[in-house]
Protein backbone atom coordinates (compact mmCIF):
# COMPACT_ATOMS: atom_id res chain seq x y z
CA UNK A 1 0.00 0.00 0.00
CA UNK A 2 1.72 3.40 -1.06
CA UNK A 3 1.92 6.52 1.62
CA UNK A 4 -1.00 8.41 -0.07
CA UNK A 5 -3.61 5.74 0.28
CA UNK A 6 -2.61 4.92 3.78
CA UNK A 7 -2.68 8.96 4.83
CA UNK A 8 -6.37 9.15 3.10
CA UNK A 9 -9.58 9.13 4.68
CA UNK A 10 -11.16 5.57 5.63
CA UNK A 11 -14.39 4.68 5.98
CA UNK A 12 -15.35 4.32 9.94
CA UNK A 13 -16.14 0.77 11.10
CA UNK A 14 -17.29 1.14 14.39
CA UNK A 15 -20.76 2.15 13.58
CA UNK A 16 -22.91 -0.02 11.07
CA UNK A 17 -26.23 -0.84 10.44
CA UNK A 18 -27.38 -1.46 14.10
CA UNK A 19 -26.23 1.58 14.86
CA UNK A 20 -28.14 3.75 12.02
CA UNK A 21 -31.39 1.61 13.13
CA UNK A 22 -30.52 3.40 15.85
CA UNK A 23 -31.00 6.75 14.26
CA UNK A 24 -33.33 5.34 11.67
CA UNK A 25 -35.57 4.09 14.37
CA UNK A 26 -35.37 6.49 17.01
CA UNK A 27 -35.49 9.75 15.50
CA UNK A 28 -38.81 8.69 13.41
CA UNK A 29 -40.17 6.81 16.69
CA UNK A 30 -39.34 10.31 18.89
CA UNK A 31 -41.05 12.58 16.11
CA UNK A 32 -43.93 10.62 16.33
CA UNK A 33 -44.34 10.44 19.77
CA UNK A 34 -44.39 14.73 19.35
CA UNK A 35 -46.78 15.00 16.16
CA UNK A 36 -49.06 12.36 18.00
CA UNK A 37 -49.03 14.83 21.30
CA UNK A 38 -49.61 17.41 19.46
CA UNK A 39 -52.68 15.64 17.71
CA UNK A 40 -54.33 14.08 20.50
CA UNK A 41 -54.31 17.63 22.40
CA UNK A 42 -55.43 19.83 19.10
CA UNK A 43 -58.01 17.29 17.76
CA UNK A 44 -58.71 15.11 20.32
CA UNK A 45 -59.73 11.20 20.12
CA UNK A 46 -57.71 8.28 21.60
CA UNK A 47 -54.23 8.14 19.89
CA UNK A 48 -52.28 6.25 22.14
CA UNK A 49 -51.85 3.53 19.33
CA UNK A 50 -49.52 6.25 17.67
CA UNK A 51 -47.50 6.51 21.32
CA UNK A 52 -47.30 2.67 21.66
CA UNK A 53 -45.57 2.93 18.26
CA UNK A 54 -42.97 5.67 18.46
CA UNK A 55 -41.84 3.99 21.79
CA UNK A 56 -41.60 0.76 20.24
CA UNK A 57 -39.42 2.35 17.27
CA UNK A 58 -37.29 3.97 20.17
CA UNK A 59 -37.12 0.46 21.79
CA UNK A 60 -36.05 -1.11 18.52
CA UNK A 61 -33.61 1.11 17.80
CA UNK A 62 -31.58 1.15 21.57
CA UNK A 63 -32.24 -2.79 21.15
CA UNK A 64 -30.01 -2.58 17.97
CA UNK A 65 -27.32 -0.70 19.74
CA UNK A 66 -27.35 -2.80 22.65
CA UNK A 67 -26.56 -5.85 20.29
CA UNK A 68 -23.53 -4.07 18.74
CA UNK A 69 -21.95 -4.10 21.70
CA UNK A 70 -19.02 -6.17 22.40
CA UNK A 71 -19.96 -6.84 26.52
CA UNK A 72 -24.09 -5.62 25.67
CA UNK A 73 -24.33 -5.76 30.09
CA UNK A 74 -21.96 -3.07 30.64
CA UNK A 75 -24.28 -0.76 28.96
CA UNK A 76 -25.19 0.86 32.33
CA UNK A 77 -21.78 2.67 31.96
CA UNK A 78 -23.39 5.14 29.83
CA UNK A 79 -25.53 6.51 32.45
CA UNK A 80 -22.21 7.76 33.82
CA UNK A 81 -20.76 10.44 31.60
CA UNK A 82 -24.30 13.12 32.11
CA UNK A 83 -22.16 16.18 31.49
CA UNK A 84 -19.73 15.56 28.70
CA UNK A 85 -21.75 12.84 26.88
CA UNK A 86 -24.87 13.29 24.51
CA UNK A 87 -24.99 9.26 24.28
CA UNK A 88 -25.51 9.16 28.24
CA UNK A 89 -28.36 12.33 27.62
CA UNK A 90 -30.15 10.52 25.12
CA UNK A 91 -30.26 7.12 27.47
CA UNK A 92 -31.13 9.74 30.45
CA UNK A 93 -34.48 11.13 27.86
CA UNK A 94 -34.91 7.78 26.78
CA UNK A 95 -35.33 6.13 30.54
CA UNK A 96 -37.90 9.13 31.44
CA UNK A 97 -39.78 9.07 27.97
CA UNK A 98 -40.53 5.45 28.65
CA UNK A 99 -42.02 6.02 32.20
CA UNK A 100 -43.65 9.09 30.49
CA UNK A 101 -45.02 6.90 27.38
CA UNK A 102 -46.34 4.54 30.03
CA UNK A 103 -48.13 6.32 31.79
CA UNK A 104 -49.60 7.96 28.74
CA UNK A 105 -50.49 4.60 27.36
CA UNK A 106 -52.47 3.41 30.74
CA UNK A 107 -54.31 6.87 30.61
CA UNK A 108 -52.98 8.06 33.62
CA UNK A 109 -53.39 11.59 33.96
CA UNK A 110 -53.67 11.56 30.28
CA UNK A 111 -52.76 15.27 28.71
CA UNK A 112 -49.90 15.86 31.34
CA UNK A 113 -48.40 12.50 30.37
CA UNK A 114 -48.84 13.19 26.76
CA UNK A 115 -47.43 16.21 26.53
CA UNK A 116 -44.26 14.94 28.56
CA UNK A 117 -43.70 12.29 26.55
CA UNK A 118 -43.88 14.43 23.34
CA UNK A 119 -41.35 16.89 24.45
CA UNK A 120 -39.19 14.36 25.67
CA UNK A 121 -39.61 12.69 22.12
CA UNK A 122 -38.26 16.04 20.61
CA UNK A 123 -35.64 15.61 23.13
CA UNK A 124 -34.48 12.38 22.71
CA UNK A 125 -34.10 13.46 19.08
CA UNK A 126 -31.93 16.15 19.55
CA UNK A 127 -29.58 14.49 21.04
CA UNK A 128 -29.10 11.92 18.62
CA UNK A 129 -28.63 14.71 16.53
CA UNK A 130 -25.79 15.69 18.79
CA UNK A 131 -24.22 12.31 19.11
CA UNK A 132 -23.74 12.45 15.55
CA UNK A 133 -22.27 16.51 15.49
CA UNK A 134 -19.50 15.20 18.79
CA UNK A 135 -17.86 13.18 15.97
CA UNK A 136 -15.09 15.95 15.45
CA UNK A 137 -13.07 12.82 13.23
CA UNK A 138 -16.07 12.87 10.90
CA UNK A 139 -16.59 15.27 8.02
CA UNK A 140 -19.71 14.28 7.42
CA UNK A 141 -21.06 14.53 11.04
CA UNK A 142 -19.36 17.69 12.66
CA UNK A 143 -20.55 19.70 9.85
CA UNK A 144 -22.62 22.83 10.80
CA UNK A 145 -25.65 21.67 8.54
CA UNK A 146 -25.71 18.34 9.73
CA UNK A 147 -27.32 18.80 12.88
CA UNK A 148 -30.22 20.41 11.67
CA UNK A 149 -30.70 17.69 8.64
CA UNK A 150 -30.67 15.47 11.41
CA UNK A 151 -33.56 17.22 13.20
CA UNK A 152 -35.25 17.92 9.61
CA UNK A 153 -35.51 13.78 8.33
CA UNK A 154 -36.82 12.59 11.64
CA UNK A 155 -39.78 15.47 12.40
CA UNK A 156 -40.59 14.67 8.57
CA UNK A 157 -40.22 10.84 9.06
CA UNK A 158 -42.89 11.25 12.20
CA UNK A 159 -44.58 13.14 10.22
CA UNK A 160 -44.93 10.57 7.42
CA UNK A 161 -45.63 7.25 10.14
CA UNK A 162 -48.70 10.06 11.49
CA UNK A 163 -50.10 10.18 8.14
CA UNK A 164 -51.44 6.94 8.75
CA UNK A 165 -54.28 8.93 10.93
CA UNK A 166 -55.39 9.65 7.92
CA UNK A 167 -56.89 6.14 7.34
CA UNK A 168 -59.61 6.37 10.16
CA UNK A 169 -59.95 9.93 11.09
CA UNK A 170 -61.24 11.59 7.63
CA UNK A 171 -61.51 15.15 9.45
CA UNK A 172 -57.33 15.08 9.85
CA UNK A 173 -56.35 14.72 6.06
CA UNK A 174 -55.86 18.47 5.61
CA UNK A 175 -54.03 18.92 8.60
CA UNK A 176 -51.96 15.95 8.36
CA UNK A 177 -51.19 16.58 4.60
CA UNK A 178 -50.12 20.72 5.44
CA UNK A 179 -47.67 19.22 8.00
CA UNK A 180 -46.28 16.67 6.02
CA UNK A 181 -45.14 18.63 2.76
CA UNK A 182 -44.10 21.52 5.16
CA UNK A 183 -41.69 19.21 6.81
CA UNK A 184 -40.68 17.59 3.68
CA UNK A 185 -39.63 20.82 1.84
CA UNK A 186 -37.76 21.86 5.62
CA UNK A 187 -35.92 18.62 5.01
CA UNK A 188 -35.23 19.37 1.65
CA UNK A 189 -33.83 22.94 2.53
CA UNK A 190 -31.59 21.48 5.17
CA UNK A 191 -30.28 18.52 3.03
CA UNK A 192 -29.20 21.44 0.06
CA UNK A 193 -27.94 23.94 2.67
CA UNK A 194 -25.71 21.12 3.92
CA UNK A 195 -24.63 18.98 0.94
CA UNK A 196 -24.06 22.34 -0.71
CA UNK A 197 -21.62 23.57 1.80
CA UNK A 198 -20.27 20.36 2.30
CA UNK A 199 -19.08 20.37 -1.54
CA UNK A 200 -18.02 24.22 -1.26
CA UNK A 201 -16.21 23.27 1.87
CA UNK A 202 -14.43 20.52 1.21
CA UNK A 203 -14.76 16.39 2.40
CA UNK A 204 -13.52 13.32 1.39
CA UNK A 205 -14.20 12.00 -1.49
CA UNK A 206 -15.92 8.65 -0.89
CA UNK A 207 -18.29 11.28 0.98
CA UNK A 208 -18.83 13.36 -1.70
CA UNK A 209 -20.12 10.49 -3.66
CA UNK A 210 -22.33 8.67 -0.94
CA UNK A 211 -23.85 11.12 -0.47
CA UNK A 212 -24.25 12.29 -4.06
CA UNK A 213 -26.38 9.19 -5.08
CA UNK A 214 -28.65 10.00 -2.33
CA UNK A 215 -29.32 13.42 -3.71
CA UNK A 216 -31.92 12.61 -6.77
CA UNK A 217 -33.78 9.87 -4.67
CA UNK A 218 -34.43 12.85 -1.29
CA UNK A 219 -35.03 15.41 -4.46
CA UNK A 220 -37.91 13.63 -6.53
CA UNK A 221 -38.94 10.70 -4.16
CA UNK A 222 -38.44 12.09 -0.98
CA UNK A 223 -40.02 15.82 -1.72
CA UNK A 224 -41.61 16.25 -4.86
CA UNK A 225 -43.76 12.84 -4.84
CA UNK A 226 -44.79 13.18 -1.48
CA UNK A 227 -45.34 16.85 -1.88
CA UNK A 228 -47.57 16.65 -4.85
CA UNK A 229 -49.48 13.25 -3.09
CA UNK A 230 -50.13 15.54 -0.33
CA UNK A 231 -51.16 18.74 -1.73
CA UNK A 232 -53.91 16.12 -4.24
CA UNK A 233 -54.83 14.65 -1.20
CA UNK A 234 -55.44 17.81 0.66
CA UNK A 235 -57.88 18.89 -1.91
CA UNK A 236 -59.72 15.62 -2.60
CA UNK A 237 -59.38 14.34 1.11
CA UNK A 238 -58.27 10.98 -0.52
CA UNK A 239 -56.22 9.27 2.54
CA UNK A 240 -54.77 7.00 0.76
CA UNK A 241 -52.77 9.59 -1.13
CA UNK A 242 -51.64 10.91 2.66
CA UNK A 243 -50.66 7.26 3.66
CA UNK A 244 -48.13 6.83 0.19
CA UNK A 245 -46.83 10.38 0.87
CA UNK A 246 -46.02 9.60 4.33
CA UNK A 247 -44.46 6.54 3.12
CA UNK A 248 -41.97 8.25 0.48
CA UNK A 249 -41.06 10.42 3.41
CA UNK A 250 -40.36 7.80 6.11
CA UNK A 251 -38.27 5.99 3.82
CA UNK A 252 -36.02 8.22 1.88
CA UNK A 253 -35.13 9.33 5.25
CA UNK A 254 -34.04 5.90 6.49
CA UNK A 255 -31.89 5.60 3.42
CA UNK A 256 -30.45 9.13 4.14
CA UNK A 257 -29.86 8.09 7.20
CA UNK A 258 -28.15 4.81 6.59
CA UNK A 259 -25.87 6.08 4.08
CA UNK A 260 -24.89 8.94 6.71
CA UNK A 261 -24.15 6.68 9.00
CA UNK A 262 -22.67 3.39 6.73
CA UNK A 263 -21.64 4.78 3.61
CA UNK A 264 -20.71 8.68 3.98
CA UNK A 265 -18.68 8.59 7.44
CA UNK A 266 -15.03 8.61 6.17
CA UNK A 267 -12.23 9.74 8.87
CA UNK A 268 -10.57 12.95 8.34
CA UNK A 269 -7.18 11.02 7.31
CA UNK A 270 -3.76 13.16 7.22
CA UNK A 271 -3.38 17.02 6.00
CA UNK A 272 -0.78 19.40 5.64
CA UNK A 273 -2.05 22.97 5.40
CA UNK A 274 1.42 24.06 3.70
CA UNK A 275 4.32 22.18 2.80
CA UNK A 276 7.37 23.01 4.94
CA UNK A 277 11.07 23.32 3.34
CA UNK A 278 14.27 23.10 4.49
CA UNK A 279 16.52 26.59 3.82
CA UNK A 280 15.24 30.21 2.31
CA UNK A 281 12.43 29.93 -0.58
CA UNK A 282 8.68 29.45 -0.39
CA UNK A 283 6.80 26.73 1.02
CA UNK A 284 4.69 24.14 -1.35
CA UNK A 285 1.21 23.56 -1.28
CA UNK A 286 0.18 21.32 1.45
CA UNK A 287 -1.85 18.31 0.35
CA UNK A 288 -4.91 16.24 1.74
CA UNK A 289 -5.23 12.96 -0.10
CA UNK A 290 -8.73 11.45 -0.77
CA UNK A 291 -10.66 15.23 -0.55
CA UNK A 292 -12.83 16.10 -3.10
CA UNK A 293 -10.74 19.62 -3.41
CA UNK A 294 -7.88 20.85 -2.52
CA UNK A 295 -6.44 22.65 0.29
CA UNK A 296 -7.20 26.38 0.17
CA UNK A 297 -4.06 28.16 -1.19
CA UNK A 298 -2.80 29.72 2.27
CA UNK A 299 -1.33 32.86 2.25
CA UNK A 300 2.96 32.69 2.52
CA UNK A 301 3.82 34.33 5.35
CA UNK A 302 7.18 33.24 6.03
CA UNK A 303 9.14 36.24 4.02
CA UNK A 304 7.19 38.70 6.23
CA UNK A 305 7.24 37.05 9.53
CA UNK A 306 10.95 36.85 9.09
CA UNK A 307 11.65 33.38 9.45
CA UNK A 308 13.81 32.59 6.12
């Protein structure tokens, strides 16, 4: 293997796909649990069906996790890292939302419980979203944009698993339909704000094209179909057309997610912002093998600092 390759960026094997059902799971499940709060309080009528299936996605996904672990009983060591983890935050929400979503689910003190375990839902998404931006090795993750793409796929994911309301409550089509393509085109906004800068910026290359192949599908399939489904539902209260959109959403967002996780997360590999030399004369440009682009040309300041 020659120097370049070995000094390029690699893609990370510590997560795979356990860990984006993880993210795939959970941040759909915890977006549900808030749209279906936010239902049940506007509109009324028993929705608990909704919270029994958000925490169940939750479950699924911290299930998943749990199995990728080499020694899955020492798990309880993430409770103990409250102040400088977001992994030990997100169990924290999680062990609360569940006592929450339980008590929801047997009716106890049922708006109080409800609207608990939908803010904790919005919680326990944001900081998966902030697991994922704590990566600092990670192009991909400690981007800026990435956070809020994070936050923008999963309230548009729970918005697509609500639009199964749809099926039996024929009064919540418009409502269900306005929220869903508002959340879609949010998603798409955050995906182009980040996979623009991300190009402009600079990332690996095996990046770069992961995360290109996902663009068309999120573009036509995950916003336009589900858009125009919507907005034709909408105005011919057809619920069937709500239940497709809200599939399109949910799962061009598990596929964005997956490939974030599996397929885009390359390590930052080796850099050198300029190339030093030995003696008077200018420095070369530095190098960063396996980026898309090069490294910015950086001013030469060694003739004016004085140092040659």
């Amino acid at each position: 293997m020659s120097g370049p390759s070995r000094l390029a960026p690699r893609q990370q094997g510590n997560w795979d796909w356990r860990a984006a059902s993880n993210f795939i799971c959970g941040g759909s499940g915890s977006a549900l649990l808030l749209w279906s709060a936010g239902a049940a309080l506007l509109m009324g009528g028993d929705l608990r069906v909704f919270v029994f299936a958000g925490l169940a996605l939750i479950a699924t996904g911290l299930t998943c996790v749990w199995f990728e672990l080499g020694r899955p009983w020492r798990a309880i060591n993430v409770f103990r890292h409250g102040t400088s983890s977001w992994m030990t935050r997100e169990a924290i929400v999680a062990t609360v939302l569940f006592c929450c979503g339980a008590m929801a689910l047997a009716g106890a003190q049922q708006a109080a419980a409800l609207s608990a375990t939908g803010l904790l839902g919005l919680a326990f998404l944001y900081s998966q979203a902030r697991i994922l931006a704590a990566n600092k090795g990670i192009p991909a993750w400690r981007h800026r944009g990435c956070l809020p793409l994070v936050l923008a796929t999963g309230l548009a994911e729970g918005a697509g698993l609500l639009a199964a309301l749809a099926w039996w409550r024929p009064d919540a089509v418009v409502a269900v339909s306005m929220l869903l393509m508002a959340l879609a085109v949010a998603r798409l906004f955050a995906w182009r704000r980040y996979f623009n800068a991300l190009q402009a910026e600079g990332a690996p290359t095996g990046t770069i094209a992961a995360l290109r192949a996902v663009d068309p599908g999120l573009v036509w399939a995950g916003t336009a179909a589900p858009v125009a489904a919507a907005l034709v539902a909408a105005a011919a209260s057809q619920p069937v057309l709500v239940v497709s959109a809200g599939a399109l959403a949910v799962l061009t967002g598990a596929w964005l997610k997956y490939t974030l996780i599996c397929r885009a997360a390359f390590i930052q590999g080796f850099a050198l912002r300029r190339n030093p030399v030995r003696g008077a004369g200018a420095s070369a440009p530095g190098i960063k093998p396996g980026w898309q682009s090069t490294l910015a040309k950086a001013p030469d300041r060694t003739k004016s600092s004085g140092l040659v």
